[in-house]
C-alpha atoms as a PDB file:
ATOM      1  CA  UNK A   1      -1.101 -11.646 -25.622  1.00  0.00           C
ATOM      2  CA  UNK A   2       1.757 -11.044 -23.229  1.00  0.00           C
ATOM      3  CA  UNK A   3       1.678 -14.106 -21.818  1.00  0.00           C
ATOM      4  CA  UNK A   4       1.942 -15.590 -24.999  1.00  0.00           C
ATOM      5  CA  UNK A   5       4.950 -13.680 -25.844  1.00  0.00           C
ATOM      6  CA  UNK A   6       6.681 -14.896 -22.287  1.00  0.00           C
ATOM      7  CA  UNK A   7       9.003 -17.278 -21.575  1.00  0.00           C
ATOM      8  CA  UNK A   8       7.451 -20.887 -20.597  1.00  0.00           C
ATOM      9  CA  UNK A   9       6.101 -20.898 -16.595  1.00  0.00           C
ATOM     10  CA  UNK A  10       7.876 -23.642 -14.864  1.00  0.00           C
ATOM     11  CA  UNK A  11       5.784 -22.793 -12.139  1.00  0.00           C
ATOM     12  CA  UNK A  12       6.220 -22.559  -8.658  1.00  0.00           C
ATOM     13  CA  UNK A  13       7.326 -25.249  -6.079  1.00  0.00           C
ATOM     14  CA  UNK A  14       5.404 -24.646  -3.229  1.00  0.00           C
ATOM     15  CA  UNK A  15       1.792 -22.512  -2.264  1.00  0.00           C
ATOM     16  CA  UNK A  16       3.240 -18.936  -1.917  1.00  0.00           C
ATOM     17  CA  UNK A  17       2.306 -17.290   1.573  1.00  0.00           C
ATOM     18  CA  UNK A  18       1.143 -13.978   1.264  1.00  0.00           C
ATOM     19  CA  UNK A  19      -0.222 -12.237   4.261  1.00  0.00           C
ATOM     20  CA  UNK A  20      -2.598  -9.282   3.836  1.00  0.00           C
ATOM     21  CA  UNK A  21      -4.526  -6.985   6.257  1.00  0.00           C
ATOM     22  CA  UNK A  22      -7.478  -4.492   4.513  1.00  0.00           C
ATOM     23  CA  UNK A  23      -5.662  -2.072   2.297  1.00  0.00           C
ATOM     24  CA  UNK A  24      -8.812   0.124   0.653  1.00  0.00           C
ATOM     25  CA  UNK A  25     -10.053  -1.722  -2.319  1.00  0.00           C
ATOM     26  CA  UNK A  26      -6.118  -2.858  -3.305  1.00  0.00           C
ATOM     27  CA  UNK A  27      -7.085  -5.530  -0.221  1.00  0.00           C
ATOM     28  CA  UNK A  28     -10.597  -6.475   0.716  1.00  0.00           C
ATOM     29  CA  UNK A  29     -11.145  -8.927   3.624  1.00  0.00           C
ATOM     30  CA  UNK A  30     -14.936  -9.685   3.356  1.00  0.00           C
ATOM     31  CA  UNK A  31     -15.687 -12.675   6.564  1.00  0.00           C
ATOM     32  CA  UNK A  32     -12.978 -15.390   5.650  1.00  0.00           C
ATOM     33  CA  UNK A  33     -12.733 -13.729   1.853  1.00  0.00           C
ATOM     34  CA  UNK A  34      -9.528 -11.938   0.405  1.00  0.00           C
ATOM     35  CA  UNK A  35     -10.015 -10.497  -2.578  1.00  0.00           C
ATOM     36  CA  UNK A  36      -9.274  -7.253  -3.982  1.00  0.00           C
ATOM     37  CA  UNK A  37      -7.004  -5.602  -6.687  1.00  0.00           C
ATOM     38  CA  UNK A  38      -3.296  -7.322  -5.271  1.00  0.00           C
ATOM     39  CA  UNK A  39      -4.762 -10.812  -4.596  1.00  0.00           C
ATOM     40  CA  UNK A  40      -6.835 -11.151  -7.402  1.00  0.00           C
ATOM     41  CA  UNK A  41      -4.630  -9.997 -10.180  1.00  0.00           C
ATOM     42  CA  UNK A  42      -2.016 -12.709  -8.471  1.00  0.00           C
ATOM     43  CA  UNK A  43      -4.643 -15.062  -8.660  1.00  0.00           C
ATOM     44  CA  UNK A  44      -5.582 -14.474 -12.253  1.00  0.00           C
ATOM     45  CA  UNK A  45      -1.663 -15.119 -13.284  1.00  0.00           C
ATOM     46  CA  UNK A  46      -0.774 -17.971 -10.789  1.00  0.00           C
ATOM     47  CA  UNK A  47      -3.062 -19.657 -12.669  1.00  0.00           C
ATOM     48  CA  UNK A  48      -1.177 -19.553 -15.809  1.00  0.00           C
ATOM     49  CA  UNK A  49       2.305 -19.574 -14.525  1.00  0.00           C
ATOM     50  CA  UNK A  50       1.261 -22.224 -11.735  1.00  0.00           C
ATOM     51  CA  UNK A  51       1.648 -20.707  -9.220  1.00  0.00           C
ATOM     52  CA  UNK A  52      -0.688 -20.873  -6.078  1.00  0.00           C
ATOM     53  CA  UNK A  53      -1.242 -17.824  -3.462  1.00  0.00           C
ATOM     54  CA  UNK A  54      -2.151 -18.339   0.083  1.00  0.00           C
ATOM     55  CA  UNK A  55      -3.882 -15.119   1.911  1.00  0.00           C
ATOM     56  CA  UNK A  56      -3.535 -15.700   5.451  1.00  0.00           C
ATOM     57  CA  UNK A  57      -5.883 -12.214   7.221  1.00  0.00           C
ATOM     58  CA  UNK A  58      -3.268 -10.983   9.328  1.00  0.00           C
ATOM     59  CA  UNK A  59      -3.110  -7.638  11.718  1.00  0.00           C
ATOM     60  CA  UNK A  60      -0.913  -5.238   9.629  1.00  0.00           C
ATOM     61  CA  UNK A  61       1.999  -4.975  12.116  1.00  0.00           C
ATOM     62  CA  UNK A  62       2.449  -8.489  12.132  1.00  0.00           C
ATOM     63  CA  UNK A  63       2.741  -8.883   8.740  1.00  0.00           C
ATOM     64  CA  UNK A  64       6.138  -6.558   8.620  1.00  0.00           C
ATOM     65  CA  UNK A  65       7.454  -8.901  10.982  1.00  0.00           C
ATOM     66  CA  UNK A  66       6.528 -12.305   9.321  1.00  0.00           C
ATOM     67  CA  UNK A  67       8.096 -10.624   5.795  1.00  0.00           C
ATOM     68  CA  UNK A  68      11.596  -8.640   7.115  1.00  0.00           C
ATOM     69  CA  UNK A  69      12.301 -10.960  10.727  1.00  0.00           C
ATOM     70  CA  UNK A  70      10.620 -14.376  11.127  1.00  0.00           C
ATOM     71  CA  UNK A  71      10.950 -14.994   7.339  1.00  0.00           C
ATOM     72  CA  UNK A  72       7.164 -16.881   7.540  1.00  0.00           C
ATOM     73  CA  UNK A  73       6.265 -14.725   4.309  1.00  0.00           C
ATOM     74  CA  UNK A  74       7.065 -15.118   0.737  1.00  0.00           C
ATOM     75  CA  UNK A  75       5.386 -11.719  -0.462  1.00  0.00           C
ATOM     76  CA  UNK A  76       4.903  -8.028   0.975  1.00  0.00           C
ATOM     77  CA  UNK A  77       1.840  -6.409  -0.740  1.00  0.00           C
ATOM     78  CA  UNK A  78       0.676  -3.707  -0.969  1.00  0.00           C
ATOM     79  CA  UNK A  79       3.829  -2.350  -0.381  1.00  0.00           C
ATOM     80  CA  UNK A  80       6.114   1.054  -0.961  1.00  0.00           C
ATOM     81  CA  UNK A  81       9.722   1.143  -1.137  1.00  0.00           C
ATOM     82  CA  UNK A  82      11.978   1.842   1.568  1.00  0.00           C
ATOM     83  CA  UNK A  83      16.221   1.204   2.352  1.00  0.00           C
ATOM     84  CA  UNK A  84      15.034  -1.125   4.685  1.00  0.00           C
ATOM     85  CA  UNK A  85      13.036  -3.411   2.875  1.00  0.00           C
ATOM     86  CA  UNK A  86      15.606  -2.825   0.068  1.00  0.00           C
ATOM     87  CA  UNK A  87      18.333  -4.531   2.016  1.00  0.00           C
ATOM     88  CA  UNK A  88      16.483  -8.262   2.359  1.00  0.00           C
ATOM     89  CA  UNK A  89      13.942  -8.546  -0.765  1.00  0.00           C
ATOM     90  CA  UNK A  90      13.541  -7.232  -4.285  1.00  0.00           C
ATOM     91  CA  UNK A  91      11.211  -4.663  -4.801  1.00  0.00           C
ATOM     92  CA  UNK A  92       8.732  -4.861  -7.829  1.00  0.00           C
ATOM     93  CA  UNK A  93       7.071  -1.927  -8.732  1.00  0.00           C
ATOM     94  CA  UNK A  94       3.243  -1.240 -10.272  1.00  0.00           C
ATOM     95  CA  UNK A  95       2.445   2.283 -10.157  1.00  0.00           C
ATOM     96  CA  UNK A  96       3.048   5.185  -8.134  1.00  0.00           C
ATOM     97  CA  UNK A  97       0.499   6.793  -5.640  1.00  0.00           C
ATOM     98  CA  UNK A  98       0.213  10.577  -5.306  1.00  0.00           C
ATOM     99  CA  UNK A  99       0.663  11.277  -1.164  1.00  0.00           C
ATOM    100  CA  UNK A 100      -1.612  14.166   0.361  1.00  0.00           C
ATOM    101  CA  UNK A 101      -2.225  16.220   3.601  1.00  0.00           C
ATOM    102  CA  UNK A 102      -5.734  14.902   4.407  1.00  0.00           C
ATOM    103  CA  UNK A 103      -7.042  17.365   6.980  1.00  0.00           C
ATOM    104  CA  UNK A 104     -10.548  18.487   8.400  1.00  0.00           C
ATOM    105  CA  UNK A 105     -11.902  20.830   6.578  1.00  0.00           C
ATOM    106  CA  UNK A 106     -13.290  23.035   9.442  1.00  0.00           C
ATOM    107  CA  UNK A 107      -9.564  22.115  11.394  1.00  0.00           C
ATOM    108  CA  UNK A 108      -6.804  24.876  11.762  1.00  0.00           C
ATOM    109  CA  UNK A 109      -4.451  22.731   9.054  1.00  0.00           C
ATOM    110  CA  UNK A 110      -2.686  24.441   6.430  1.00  0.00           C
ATOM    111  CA  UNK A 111       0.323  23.510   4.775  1.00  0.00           C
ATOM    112  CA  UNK A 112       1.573  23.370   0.935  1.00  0.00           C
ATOM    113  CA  UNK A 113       5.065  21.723   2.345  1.00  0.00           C
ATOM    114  CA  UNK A 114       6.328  19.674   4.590  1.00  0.00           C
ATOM    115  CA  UNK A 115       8.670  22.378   5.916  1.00  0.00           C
ATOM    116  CA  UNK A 116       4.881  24.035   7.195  1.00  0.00           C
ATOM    117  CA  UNK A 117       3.199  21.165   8.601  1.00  0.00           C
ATOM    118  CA  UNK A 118       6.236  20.421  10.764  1.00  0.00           C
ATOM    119  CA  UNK A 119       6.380  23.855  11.554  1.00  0.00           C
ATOM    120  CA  UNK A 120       3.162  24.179  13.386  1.00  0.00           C
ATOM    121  CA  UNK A 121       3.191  21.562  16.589  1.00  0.00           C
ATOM    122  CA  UNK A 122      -0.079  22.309  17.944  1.00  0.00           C
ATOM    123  CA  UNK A 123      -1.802  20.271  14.704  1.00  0.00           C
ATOM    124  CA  UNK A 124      -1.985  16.675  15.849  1.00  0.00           C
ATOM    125  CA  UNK A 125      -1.587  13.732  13.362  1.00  0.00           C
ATOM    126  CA  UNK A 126      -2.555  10.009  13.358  1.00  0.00           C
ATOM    127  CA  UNK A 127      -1.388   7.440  11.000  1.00  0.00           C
ATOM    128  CA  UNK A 128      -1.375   3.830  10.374  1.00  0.00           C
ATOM    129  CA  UNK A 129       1.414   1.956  12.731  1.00  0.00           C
ATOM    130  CA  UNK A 130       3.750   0.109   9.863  1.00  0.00           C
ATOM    131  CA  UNK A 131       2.909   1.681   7.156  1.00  0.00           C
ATOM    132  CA  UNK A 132       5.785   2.609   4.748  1.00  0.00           C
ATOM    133  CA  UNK A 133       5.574   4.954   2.006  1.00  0.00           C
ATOM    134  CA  UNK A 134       9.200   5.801   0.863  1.00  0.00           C
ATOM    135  CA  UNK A 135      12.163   7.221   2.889  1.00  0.00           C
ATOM    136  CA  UNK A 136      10.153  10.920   2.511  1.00  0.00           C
ATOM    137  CA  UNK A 137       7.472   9.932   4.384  1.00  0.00           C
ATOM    138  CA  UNK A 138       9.696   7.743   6.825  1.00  0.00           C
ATOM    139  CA  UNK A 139      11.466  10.933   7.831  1.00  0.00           C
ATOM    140  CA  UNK A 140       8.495  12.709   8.072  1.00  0.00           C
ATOM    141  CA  UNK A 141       6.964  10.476  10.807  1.00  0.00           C
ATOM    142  CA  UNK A 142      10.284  10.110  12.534  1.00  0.00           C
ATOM    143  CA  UNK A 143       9.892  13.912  12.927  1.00  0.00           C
ATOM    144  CA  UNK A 144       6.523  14.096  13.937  1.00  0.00           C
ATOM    145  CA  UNK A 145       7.256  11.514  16.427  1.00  0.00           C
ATOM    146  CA  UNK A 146      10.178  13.541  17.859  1.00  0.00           C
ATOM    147  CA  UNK A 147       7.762  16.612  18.458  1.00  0.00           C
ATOM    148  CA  UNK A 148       5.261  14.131  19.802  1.00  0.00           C
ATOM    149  CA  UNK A 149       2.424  15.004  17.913  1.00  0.00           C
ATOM    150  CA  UNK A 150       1.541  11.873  15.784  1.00  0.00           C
ATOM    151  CA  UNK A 151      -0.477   8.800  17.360  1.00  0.00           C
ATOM    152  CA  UNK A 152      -0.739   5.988  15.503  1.00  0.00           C
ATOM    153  CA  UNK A 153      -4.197   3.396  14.615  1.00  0.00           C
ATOM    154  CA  UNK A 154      -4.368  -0.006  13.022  1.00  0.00           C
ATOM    155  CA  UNK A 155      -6.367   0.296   9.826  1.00  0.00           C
ATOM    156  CA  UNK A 156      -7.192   3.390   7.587  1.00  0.00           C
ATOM    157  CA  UNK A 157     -10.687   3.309   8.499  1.00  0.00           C
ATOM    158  CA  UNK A 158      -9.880   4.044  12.016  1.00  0.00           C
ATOM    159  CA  UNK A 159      -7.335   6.715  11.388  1.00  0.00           C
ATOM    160  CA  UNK A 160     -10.452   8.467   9.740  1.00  0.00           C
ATOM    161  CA  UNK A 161     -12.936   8.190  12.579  1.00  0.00           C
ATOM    162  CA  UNK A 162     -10.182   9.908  14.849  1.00  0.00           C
ATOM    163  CA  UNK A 163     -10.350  12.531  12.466  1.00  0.00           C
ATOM    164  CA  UNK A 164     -13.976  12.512  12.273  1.00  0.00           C
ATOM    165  CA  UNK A 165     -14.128  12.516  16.314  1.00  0.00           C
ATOM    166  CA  UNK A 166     -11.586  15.211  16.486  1.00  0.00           C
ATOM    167  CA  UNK A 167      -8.649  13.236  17.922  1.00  0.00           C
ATOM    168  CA  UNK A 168      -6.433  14.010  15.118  1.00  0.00           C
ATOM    169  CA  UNK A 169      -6.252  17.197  12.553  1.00  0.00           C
ATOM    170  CA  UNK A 170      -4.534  15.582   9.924  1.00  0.00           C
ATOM    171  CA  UNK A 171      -3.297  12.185   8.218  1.00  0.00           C
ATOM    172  CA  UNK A 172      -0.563  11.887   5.552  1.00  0.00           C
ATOM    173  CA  UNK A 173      -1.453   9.351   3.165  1.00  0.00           C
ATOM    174  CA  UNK A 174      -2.246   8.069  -0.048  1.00  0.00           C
ATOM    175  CA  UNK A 175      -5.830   9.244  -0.908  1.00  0.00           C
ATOM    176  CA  UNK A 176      -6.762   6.027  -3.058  1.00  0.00           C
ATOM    177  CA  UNK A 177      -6.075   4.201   0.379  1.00  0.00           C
ATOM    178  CA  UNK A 178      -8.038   6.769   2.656  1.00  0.00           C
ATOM    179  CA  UNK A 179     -11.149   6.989   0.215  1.00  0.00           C
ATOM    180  CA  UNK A 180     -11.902   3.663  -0.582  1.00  0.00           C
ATOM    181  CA  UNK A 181     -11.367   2.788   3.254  1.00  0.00           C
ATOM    182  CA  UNK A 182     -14.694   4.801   4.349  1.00  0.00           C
ATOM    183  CA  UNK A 183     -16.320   2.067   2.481  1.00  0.00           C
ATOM    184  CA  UNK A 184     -15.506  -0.160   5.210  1.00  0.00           C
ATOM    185  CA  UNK A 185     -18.304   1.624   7.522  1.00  0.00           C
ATOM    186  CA  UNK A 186     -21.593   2.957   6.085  1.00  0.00           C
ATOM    187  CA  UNK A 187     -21.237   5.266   8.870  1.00  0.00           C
ATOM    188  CA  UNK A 188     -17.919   6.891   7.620  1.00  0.00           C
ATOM    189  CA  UNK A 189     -19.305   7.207   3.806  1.00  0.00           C
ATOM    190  CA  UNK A 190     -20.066  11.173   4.035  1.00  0.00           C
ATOM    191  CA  UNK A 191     -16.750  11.521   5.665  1.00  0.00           C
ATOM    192  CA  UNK A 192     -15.333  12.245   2.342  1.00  0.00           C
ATOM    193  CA  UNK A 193     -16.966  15.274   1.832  1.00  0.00           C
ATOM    194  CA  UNK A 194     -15.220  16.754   5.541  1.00  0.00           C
ATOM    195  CA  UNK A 195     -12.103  16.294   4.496  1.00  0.00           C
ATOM    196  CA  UNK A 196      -9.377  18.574   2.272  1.00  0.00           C
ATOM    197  CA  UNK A 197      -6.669  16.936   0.294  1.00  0.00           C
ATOM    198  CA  UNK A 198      -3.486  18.937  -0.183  1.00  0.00           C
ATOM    199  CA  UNK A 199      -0.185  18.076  -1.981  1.00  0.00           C
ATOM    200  CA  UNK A 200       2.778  18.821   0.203  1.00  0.00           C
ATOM    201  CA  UNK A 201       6.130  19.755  -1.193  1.00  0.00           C
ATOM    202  CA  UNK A 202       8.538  17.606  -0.324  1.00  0.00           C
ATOM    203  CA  UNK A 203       6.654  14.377  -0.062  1.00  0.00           C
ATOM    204  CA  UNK A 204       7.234  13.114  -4.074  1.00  0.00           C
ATOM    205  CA  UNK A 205       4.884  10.528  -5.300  1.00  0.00           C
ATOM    206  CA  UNK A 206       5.440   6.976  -4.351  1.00  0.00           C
ATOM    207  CA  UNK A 207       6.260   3.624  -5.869  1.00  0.00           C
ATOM    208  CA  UNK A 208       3.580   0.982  -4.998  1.00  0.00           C
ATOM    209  CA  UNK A 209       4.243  -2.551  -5.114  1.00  0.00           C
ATOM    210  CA  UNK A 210       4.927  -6.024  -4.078  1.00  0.00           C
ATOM    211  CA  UNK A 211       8.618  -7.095  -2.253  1.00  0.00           C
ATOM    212  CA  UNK A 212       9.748 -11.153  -2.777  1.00  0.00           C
ATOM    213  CA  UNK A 213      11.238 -11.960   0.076  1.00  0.00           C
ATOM    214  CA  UNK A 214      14.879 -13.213  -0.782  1.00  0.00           C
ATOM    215  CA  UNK A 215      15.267 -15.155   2.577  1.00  0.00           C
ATOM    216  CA  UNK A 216      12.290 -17.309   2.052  1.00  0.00           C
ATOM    217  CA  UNK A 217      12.213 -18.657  -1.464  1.00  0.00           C
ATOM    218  CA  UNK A 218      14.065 -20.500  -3.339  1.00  0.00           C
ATOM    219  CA  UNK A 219      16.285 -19.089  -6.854  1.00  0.00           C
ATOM    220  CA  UNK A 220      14.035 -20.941  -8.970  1.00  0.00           C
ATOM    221  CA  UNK A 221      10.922 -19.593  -7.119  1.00  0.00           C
ATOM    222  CA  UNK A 222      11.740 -16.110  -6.715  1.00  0.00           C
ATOM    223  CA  UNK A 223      12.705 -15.986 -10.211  1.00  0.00           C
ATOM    224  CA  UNK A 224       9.196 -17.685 -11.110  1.00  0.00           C
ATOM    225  CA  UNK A 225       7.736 -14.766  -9.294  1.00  0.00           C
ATOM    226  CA  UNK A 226       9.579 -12.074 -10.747  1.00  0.00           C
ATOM    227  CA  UNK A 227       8.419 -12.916 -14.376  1.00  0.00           C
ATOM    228  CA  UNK A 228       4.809 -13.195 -12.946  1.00  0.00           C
ATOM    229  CA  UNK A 229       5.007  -9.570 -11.450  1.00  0.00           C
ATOM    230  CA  UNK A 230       6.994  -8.553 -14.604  1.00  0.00           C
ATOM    231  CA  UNK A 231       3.719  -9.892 -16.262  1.00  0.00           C
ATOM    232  CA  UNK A 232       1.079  -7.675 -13.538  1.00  0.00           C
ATOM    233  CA  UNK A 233       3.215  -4.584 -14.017  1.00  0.00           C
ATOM    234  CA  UNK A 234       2.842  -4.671 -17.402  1.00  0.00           C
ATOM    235  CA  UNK A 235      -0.865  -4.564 -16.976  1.00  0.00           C
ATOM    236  CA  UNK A 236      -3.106  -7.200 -15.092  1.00  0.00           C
ATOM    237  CA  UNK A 237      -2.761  -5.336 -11.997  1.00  0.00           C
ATOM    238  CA  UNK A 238      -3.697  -1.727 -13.747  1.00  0.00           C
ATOM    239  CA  UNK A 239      -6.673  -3.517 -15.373  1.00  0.00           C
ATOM    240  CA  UNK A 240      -8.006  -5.111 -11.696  1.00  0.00           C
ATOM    241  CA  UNK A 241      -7.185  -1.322 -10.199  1.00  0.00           C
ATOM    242  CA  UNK A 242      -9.251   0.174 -12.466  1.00  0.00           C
ATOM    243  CA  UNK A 243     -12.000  -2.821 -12.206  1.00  0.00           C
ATOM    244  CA  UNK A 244     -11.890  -1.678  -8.104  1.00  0.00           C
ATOM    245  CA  UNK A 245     -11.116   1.792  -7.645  1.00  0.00           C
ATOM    246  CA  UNK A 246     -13.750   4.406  -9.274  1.00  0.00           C
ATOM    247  CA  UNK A 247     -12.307   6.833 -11.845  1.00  0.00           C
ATOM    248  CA  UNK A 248     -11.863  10.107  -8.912  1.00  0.00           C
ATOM    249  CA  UNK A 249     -10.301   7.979  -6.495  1.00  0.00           C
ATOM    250  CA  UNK A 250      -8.043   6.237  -9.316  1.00  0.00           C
ATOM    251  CA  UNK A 251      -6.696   9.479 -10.911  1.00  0.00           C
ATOM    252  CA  UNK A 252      -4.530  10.038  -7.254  1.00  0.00           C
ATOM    253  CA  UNK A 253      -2.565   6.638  -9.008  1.00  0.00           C
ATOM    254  CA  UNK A 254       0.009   7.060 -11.507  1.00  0.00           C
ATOM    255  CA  UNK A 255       0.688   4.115 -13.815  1.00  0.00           C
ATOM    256  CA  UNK A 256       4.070   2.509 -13.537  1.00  0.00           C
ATOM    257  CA  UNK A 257       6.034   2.830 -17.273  1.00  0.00           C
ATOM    258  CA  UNK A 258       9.579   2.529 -16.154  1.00  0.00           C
ATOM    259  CA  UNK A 259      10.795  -1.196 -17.788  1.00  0.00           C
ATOM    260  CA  UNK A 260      10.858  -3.621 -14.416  1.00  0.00           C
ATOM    261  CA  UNK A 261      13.962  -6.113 -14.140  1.00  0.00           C
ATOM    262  CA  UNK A 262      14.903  -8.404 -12.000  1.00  0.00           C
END
């Protein structure tokens, strides 16, 4: 019905390159496969709006590089919002994810703020190198990198078996991403039941996305893509999130309502 109601596709002009690393259940690589809540809700709405999606499997630092230097992707996704990435493509938002604390259970952490966690250096974090959840969470591992107390891992999963191993006492992250990425390893599926999640003050809720790069596309293509996303906000990508993600680990996400322009 909303595509009905849309202005005619004219398509895109070219196969859009989007490169994607695992991201929980919003990115699954399976082998060769990419599927998942982000590609597969593109893929459903390319094929209206003709446009076609390449998923190159790329390791997650790289693909920050390929979207905001070498200009080699067209798309950033999953992706949160950030000055940076503000100042060379258009943000689209989807929804907003709920950040937490995620600590060991039997571990020394604490904290209801970030003021706390920062206060106490002897807790060690780990995090995923790249990632980007808004300029809150930016600062926050600028800070924990100044006390030296924050080492960083590729993937969620293995940010999670540090924990589990007792290299780390905390993560900060969003717990949709954490959760679903102890599916990755039979081994780590209990590991949910170790952990505490705990909402810090000063670390607001964050807008999850996808960024079109303005330095690789064309007008006519990015504005192709912008009423496609316009078209997933407004519910194709909430409908393949909820397909995914189970009903505990999908209440930490907050659907997007605010009207999305280009």
């Amino acid at each position: 019905m909303l595509l009905s109601a849309a202005p005619a596709w004219a398509g895109c002009s070219r196969t859009i390159v989007v490169p994607v690393a695992p991201t929980g259940f919003s990115v699954i690589i399976d082998g060769g496969k990419v599927s998942g809540v982000f590609p597969d809700a593109l893929r459903e709405l390319g094929k209206k709006a003709g446009c076609e999606f390449a998923f190159p499997v790329i390791p997650r630092a790289r693909i920050s590089y390929m979207f905001l230097q070498s200009g080699e992707a067209d798309l950033l996704l999953p992706a949160s919002r950030s000055d940076e990435r503000d100042s060379q493509a258009d943000f689209v938002p989807m929804m907003k994810l709920k950040m937490a604390l995620i600590s060991n259970k039997n571990g020394p952490v604490r904290a209801a703020s970030v003021a706390e966690l920062l206060a106490h250096p002897d807790w060690r974090g780990v995090a995923v190198r790249s990632y980007v959840f808004g300029n809150e969470y930016n600062a926050l591992m600028e800070q924990l990198e100044a006390q030296r107390r924050v080492s960083y891992a590729a993937a969620p999963l293995m940010v999670a078996r540090m924990m589990k191993a007792g290299r780390a006492d905390f993560t900060v992250v969003a717990p949709t991403i954490f959760l679903t990425s102890l599916n990755e390893d039979p081994e780590m599926a209990g590991f949910a039941g170790q952990v505490r999640f705990s909402a810090l003050d000063g670390l607001p809720p964050t807008d999850s996305g996808i960024y079109v790069s303005r330095r690789s596309l064309s007008k006519a293509d990015q504005a192709q893509l912008h009423q496609l996303l316009r078209q997933a906000a407004q519910g194709t990508l909430w409908k393949w999130f909820q397909h995914y993600y189970p009903a505990h680990i999908a209440a930490f996400a907050i659907r997007h309502h605010e009207p999305v322009t280009k």
